[in-house]
N, C-alpha and C. Protein backbone atom coordinates (compact mmCIF):
# COMPACT_ATOMS: atom_id res chain seq x y z
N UNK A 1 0.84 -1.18 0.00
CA UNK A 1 0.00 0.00 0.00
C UNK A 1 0.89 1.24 0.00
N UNK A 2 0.84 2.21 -0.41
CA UNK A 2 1.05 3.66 -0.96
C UNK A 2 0.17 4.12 -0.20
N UNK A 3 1.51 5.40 0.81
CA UNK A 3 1.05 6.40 1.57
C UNK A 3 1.86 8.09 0.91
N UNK A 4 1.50 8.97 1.63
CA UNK A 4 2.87 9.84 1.50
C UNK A 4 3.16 10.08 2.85
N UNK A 5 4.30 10.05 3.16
CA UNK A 5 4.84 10.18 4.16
C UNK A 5 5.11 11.56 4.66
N UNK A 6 5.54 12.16 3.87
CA UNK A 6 6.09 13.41 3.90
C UNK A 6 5.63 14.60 3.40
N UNK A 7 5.83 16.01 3.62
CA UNK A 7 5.22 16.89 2.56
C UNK A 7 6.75 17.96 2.60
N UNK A 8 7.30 18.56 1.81
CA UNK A 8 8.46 19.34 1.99
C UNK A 8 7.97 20.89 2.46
N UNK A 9 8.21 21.40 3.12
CA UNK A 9 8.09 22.70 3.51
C UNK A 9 9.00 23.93 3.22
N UNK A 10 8.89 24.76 2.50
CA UNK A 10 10.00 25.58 2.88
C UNK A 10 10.54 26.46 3.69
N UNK A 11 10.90 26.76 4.64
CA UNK A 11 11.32 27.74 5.56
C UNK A 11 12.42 28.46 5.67
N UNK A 12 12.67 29.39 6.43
CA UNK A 12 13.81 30.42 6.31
C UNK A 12 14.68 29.68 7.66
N UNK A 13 14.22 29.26 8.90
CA UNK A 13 15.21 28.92 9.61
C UNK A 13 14.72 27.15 10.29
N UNK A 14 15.05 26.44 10.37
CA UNK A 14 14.57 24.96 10.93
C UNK A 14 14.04 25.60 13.00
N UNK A 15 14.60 26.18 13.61
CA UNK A 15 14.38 26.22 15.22
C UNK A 15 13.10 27.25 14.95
N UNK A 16 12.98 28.15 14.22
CA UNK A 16 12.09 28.82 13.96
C UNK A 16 10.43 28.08 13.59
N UNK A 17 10.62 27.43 12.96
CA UNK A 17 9.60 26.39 12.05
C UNK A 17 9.04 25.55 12.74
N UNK A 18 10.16 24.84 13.87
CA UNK A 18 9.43 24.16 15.27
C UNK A 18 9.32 24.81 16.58
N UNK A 19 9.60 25.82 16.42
CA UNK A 19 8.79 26.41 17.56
C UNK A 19 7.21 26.42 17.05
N UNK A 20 7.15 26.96 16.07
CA UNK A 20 5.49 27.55 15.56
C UNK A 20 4.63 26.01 15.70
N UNK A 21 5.46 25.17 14.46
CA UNK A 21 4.50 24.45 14.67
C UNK A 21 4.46 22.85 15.84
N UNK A 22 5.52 23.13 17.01
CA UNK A 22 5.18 21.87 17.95
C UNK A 22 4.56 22.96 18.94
N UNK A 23 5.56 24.33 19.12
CA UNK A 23 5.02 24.90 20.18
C UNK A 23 3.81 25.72 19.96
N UNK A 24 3.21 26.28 19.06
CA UNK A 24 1.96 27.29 18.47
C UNK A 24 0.66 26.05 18.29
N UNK A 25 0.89 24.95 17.54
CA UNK A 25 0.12 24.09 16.72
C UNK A 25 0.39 23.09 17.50
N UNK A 26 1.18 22.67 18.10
CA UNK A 26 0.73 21.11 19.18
C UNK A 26 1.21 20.22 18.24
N UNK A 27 1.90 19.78 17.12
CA UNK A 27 2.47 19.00 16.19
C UNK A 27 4.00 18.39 17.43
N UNK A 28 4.19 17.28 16.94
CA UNK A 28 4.54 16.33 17.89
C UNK A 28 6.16 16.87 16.81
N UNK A 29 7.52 16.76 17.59
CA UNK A 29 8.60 16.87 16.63
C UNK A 29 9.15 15.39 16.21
N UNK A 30 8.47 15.03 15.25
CA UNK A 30 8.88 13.20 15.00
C UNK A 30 9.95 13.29 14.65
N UNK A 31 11.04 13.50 14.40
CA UNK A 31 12.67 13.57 13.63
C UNK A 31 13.68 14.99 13.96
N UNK A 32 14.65 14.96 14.28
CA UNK A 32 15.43 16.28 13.90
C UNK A 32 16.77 15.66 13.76
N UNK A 33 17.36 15.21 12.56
CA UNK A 33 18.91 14.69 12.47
C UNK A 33 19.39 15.27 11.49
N UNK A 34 20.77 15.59 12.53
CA UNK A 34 22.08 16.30 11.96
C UNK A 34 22.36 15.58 10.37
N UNK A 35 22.76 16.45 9.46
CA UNK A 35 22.80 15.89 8.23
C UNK A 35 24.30 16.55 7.99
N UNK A 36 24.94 17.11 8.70
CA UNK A 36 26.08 17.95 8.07
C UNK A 36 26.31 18.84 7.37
N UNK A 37 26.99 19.67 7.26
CA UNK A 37 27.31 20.88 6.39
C UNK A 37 25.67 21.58 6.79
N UNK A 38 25.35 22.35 7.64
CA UNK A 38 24.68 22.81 8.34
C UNK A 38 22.96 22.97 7.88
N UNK A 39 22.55 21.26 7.57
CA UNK A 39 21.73 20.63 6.96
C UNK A 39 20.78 19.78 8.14
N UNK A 40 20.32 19.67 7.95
CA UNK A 40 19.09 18.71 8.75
C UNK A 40 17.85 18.57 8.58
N UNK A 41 17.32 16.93 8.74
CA UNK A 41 16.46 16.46 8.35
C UNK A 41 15.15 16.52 9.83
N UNK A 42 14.48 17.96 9.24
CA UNK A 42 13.76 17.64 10.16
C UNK A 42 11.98 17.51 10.09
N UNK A 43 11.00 16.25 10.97
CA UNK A 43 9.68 16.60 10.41
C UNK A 43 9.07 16.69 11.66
N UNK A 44 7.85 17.32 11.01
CA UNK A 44 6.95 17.78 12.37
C UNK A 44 5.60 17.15 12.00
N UNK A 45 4.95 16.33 12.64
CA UNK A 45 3.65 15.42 12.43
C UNK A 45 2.34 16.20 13.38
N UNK A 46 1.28 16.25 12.64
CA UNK A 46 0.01 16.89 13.23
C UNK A 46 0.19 15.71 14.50
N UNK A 47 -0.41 15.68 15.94
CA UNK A 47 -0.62 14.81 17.03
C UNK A 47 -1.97 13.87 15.99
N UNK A 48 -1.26 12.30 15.89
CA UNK A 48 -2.32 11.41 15.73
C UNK A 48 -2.46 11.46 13.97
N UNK A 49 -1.63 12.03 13.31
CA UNK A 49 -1.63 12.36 11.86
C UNK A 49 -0.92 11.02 11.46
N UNK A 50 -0.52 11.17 10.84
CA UNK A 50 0.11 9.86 9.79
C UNK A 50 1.31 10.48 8.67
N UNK A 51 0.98 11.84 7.86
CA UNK A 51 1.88 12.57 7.16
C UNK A 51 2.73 13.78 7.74
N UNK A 52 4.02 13.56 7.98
CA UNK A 52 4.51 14.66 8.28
C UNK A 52 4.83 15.83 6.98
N UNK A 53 5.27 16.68 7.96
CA UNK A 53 5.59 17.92 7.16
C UNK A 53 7.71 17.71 7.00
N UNK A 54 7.84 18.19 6.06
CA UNK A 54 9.62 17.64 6.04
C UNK A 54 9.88 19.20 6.27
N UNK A 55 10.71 20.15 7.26
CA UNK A 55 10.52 21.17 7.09
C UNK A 55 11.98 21.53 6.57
N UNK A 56 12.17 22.04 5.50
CA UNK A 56 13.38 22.50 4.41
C UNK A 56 13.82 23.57 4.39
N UNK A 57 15.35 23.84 4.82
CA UNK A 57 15.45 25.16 4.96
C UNK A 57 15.90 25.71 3.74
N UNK A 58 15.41 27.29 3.12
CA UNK A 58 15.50 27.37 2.41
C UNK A 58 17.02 27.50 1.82
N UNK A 59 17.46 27.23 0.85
CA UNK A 59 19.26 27.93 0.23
C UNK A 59 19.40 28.48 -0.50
N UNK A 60 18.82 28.57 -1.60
CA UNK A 60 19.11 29.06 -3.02
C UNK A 60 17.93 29.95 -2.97
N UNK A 61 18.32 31.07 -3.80
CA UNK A 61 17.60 32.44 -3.94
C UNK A 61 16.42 31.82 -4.26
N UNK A 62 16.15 31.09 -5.30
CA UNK A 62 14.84 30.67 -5.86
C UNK A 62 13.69 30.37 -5.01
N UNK A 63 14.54 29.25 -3.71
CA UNK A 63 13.82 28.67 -2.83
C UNK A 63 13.49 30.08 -1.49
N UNK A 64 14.40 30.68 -1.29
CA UNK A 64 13.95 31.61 -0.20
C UNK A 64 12.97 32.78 -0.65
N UNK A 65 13.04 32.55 -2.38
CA UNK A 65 11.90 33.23 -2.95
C UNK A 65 10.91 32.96 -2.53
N UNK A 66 10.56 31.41 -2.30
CA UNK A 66 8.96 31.18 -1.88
C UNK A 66 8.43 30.36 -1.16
N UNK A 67 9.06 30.94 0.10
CA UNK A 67 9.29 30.68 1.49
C UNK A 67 7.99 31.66 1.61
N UNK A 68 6.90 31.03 2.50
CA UNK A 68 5.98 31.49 2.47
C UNK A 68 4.97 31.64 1.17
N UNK A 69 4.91 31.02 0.07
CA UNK A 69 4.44 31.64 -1.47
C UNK A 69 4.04 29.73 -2.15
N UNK A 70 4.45 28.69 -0.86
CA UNK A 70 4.33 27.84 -1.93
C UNK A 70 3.29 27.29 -2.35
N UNK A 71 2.14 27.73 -2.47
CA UNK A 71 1.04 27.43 -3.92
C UNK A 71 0.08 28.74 -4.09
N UNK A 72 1.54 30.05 -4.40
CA UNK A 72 1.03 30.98 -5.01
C UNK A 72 0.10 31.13 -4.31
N UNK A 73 -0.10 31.72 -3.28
CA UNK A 73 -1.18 32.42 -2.26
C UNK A 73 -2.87 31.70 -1.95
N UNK A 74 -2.63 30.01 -2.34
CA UNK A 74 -3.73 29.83 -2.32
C UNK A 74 -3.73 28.60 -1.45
N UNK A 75 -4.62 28.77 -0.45
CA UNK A 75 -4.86 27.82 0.51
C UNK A 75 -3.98 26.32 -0.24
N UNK A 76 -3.33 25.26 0.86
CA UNK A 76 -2.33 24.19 -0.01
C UNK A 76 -2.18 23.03 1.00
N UNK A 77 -2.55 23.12 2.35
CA UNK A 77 -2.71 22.08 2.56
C UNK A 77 -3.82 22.29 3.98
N UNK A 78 -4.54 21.21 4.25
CA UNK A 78 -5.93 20.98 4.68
C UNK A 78 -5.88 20.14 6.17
N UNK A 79 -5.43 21.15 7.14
CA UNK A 79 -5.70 19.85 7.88
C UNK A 79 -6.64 19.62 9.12
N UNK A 80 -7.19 18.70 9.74
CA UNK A 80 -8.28 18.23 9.70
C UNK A 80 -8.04 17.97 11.55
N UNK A 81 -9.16 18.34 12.42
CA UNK A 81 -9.24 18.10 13.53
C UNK A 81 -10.87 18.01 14.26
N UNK A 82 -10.84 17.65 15.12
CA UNK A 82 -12.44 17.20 15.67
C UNK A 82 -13.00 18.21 16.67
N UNK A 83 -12.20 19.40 16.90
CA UNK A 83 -12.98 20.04 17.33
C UNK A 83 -12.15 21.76 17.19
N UNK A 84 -12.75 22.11 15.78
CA UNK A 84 -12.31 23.13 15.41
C UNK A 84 -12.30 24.50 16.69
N UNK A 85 -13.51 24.77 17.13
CA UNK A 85 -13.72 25.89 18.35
C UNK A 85 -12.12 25.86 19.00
N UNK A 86 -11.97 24.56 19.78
CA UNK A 86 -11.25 24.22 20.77
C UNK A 86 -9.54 24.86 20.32
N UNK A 87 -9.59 24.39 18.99
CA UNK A 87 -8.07 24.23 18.49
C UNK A 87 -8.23 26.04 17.93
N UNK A 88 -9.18 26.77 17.45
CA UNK A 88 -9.03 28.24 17.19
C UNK A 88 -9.13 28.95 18.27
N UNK A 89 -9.34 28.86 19.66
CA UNK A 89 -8.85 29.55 20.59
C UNK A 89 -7.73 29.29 21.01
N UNK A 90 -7.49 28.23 20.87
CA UNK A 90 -5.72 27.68 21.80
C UNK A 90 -4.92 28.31 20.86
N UNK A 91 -5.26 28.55 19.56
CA UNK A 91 -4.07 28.62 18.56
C UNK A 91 -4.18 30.57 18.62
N UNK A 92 -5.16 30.72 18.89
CA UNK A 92 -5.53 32.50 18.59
C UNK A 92 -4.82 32.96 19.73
N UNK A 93 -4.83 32.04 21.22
CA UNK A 93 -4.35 32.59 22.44
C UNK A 93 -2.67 32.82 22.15
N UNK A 94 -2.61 31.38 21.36
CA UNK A 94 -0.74 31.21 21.36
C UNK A 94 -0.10 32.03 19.97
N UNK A 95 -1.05 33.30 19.49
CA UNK A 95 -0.97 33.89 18.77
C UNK A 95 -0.81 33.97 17.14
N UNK A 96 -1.77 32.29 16.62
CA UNK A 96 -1.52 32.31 15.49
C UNK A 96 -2.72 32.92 14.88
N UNK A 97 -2.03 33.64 13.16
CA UNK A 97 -3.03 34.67 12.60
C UNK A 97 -4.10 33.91 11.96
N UNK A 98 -5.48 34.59 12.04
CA UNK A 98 -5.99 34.00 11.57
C UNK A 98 -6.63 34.86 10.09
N UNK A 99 -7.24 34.83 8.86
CA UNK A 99 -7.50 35.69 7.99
C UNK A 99 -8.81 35.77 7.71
N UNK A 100 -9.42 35.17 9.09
CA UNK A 100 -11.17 35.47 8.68
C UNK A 100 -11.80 34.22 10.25
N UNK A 101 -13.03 34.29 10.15
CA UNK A 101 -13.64 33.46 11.65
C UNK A 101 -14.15 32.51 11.21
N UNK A 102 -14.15 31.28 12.11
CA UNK A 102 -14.60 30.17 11.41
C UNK A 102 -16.33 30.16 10.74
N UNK A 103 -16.07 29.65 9.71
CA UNK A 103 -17.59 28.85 8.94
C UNK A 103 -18.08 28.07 8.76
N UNK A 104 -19.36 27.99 8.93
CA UNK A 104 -19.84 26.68 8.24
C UNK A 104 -19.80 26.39 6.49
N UNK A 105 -19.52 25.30 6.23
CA UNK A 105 -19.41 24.52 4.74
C UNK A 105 -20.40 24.03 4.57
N UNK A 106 -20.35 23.54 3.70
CA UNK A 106 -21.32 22.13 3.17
C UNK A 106 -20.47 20.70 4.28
N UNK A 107 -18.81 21.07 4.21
CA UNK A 107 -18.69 19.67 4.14
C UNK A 107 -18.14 19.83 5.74
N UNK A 108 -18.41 20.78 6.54
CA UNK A 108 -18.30 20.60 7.88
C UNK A 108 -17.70 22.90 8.22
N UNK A 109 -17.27 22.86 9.45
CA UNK A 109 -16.79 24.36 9.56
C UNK A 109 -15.47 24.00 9.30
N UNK A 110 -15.01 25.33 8.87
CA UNK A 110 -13.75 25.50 8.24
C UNK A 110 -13.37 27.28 8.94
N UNK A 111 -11.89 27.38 8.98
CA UNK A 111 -11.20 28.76 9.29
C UNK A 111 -9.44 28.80 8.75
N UNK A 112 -9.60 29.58 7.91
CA UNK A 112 -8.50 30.09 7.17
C UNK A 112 -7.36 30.51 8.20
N UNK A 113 -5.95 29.68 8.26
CA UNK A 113 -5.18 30.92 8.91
C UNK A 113 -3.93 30.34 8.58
N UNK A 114 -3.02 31.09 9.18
CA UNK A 114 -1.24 31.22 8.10
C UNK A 114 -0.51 30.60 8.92
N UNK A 115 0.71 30.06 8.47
CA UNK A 115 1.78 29.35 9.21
C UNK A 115 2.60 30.76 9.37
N UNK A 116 3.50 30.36 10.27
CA UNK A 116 4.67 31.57 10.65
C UNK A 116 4.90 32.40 9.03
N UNK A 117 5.13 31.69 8.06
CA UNK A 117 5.44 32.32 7.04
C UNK A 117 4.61 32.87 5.90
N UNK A 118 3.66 33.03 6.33
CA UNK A 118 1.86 33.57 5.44
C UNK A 118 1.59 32.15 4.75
N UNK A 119 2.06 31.12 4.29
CA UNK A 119 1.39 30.49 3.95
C UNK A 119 -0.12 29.96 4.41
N UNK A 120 -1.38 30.04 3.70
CA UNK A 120 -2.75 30.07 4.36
C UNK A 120 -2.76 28.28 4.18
N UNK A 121 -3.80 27.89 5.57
CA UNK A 121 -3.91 26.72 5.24
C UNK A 121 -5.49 26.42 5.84
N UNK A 122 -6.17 25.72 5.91
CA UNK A 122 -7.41 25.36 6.53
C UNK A 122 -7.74 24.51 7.37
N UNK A 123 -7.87 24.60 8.58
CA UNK A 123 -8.77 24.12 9.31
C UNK A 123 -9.58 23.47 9.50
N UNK A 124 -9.88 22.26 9.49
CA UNK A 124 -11.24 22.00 8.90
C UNK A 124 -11.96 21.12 10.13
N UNK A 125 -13.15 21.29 10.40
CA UNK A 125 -13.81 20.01 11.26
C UNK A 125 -15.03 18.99 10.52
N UNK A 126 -15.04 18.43 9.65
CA UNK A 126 -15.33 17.44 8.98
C UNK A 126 -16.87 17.18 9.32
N UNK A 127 -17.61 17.62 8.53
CA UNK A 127 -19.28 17.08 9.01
C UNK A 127 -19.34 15.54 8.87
N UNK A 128 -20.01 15.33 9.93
CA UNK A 128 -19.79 14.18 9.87
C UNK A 128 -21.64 13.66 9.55
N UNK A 129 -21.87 12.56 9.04
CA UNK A 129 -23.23 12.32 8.54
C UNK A 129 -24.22 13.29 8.23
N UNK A 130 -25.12 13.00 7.91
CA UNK A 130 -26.05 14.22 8.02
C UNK A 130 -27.33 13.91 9.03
């Protein structure tokens, strides 16, 4: 069976990237190894997720270009918890931005908000039956 394991992230500094998201977001730090030449492999897993995030620091002009930019300003990855209220005050207290208040969907409530580096991502609490 075929999973993805991983998702690459880009960031400007690796200690920066896990503060936000083990200490801001509650993401568990599954990995941080020394790779040499001032490199490291590090991922950060939602608590109870299955896909981590690979977080990549950026090097080359291209890449620190779009640090923060990676899918062109449009919401890019989705992730999913059971009790949205709960997790948008803890995260609003521990000061993450948010770019609008949560809503209801069709396919459950949803609330837009940014990683350390503006990237927007969603929130989502999953309707469950009808």
């Amino acid at each position: 069976m075929s999973r993805i394991g991983a998702i690459s992230l880009l960031v400007h500094d690796y200690d920066d990237a896990i503060a936000f998201y083990v200490g801001k977001l509650g993401f568990a730090l599954s990995e941080d190894t020394d790779m040499g030449g001032d490199k490291r492999w590090v991922r950060v897993t939602p608590k109870g997720g299955e896909t981590s995030l690979l977080l990549a620091r950026a090097t080359t002009a291209t890449q620190v270009a779009q640090v923060g930019n990676q899918a062109g300003g449009r919401v890019w990855l989705f992730l999913e918890t059971e009790d949205l209220m709960r997790d948008h005050a803890a995260w609003l207290a521990a000061g993450v931005h948010f770019r609008e208040t949560p809503r209801h969907e069709p396919y459950g409530m949803v609330v837009v908000f940014e990683d350390l580096y503006g990237n927007p991502w969603d929130l989502i609490e999953p309707k469950i039956g009808d």
